[in-house]
Each structure stands twice: as C-alpha cells, then as structure tokens.
Protein backbone atom coordinates (compact mmCIF):
# COMPACT_ATOMS: atom_id res chain seq x y z
CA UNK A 1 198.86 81.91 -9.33
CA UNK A 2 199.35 78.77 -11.49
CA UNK A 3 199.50 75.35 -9.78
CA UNK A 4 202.64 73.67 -9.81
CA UNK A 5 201.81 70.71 -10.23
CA UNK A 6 200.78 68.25 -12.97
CA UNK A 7 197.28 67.20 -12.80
CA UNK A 8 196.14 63.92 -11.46
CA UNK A 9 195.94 61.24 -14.50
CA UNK A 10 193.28 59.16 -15.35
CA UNK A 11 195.27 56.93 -17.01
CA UNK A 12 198.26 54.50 -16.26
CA UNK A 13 201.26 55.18 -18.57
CA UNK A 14 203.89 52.83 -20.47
CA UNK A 15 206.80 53.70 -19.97
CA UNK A 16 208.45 54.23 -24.02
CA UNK A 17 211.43 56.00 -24.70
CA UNK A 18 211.65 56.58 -28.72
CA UNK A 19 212.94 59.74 -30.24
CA UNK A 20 209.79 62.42 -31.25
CA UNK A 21 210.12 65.61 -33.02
CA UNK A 22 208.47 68.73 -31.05
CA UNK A 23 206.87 71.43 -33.25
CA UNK A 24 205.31 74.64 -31.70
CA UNK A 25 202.09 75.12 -33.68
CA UNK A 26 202.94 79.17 -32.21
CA UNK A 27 206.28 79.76 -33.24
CA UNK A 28 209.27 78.30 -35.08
CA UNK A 29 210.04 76.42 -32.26
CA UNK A 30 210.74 72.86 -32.86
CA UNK A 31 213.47 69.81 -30.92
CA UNK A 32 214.20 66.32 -31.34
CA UNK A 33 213.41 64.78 -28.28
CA UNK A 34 213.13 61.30 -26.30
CA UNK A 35 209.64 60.42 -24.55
CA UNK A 36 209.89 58.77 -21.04
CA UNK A 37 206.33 57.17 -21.01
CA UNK A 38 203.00 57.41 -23.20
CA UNK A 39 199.36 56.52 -22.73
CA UNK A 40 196.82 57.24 -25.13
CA UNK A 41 195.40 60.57 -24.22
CA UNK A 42 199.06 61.94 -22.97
CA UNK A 43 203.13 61.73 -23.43
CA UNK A 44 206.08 62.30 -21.08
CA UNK A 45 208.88 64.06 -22.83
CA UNK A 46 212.02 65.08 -21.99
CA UNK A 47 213.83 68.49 -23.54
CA UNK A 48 216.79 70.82 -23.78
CA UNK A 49 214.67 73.75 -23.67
CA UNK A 50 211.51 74.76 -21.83
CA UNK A 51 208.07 74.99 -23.46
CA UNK A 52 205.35 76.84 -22.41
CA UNK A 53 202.75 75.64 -20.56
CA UNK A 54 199.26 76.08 -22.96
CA UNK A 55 201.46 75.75 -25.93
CA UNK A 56 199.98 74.12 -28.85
CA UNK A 57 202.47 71.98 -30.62
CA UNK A 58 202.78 68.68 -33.09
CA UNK A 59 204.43 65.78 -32.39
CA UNK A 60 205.59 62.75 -34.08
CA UNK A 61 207.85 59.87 -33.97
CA UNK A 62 211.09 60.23 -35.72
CA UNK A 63 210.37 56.85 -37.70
CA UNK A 64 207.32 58.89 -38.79
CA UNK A 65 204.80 56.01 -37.74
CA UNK A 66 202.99 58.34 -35.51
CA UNK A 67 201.83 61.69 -35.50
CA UNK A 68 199.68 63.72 -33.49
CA UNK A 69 198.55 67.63 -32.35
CA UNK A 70 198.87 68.21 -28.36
CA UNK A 71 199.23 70.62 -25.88
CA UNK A 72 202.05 71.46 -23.25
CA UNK A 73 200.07 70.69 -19.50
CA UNK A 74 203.07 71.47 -17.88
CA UNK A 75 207.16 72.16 -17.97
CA UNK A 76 208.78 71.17 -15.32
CA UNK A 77 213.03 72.11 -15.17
CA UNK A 78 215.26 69.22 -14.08
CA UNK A 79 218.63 69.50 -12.21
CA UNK A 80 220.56 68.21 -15.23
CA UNK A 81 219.35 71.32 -17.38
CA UNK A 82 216.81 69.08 -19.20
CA UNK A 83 213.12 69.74 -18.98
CA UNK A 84 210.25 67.17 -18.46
CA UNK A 85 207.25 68.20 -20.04
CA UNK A 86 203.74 66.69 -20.16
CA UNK A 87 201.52 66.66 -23.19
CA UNK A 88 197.81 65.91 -23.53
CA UNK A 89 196.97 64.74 -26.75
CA UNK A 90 194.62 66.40 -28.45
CA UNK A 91 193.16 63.62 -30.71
CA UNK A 92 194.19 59.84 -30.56
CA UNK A 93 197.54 58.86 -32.18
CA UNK A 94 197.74 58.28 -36.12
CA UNK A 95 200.12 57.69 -38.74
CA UNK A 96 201.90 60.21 -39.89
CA UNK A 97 200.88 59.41 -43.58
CA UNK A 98 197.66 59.82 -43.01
CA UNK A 99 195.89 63.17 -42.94
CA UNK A 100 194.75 64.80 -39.39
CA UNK A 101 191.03 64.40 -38.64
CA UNK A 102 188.82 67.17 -38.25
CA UNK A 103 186.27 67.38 -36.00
C-alpha cells in the first residue's frame, strides 16, 4: 500500500505562481500549467488532469527561461477538479537554451 502522503521536505518553498509546460518523458502527455510554490530541489503545480505518481516528465517555464527534467512524488485530486502535484527535480534548474547536463 502506497503512502498517502507527500514526504516531509527538507527545504522551505517560495511561493511562485508562473505558467510551466508539463511533458511526460512516458507518453504524449503534456499541459500548460501554473506552479503554486518552488524551491530548488522541488515544484508545486497545479493541473487539470492527474499524473502519475513515479512519472518522469520535463518541465519548463512558458517564457522558456527555465527548464528542467523531474519526477511526479505525488498527485493529489482537489475538490475543484484540479490536481496538485509535487515534483522533485531531478537536476538544478537551467535555461532552457542551454543543453541538459549529463551526469
């Protein structure tokens, strides 16, 4: 059985709202959607649809300063048919012009 909820954060957040496009790195899955709050390591989003917990996806800012890989820590449904999602970011935040770094 899966827990329920998020894990405990290590970090404080900011809370940001911009608009961020969602991309499943799994499927052809993708949404525009608005953040609620971001740290370095992790993102707040909120959606129209759910994603799947585990779910690798991409994500950058619409203004395409930012870009960065992540994965989907948890989806959590709302009451006003939205979906808040968590992301952990799977290497530190860079501009979208610039090519992902490898490891």
């Amino acid at each position: 059985m899966t827990n329920p909820f998020p894990p405990v954060r290590t970090e404080g957040r900011i809370p940001e709202e911009m608009l961020v496009e969602l991309c499943s790195l799994e499927s052809a899955a993708h949404e525009i959607a608005s953040t609620v709050n971001v740290s370095y390591h992790g993102v707040r989003i909120l959606t129209k649809g759910p994603w799947e917990p585990n779910q690798d996806v991409s994500l950058r800012t619409i203004s395409g300063s930012f870009y960065s890989r992540a994965h989907v820590v948890y989806c959590k449904a709302l009451p006003n048919h939205c979906f808040s999602i968590g992301l952990e970011l799977l290497r530190p935040m860079s501009k979208a012009s610039e090519p992902p770094q490898t490891h």
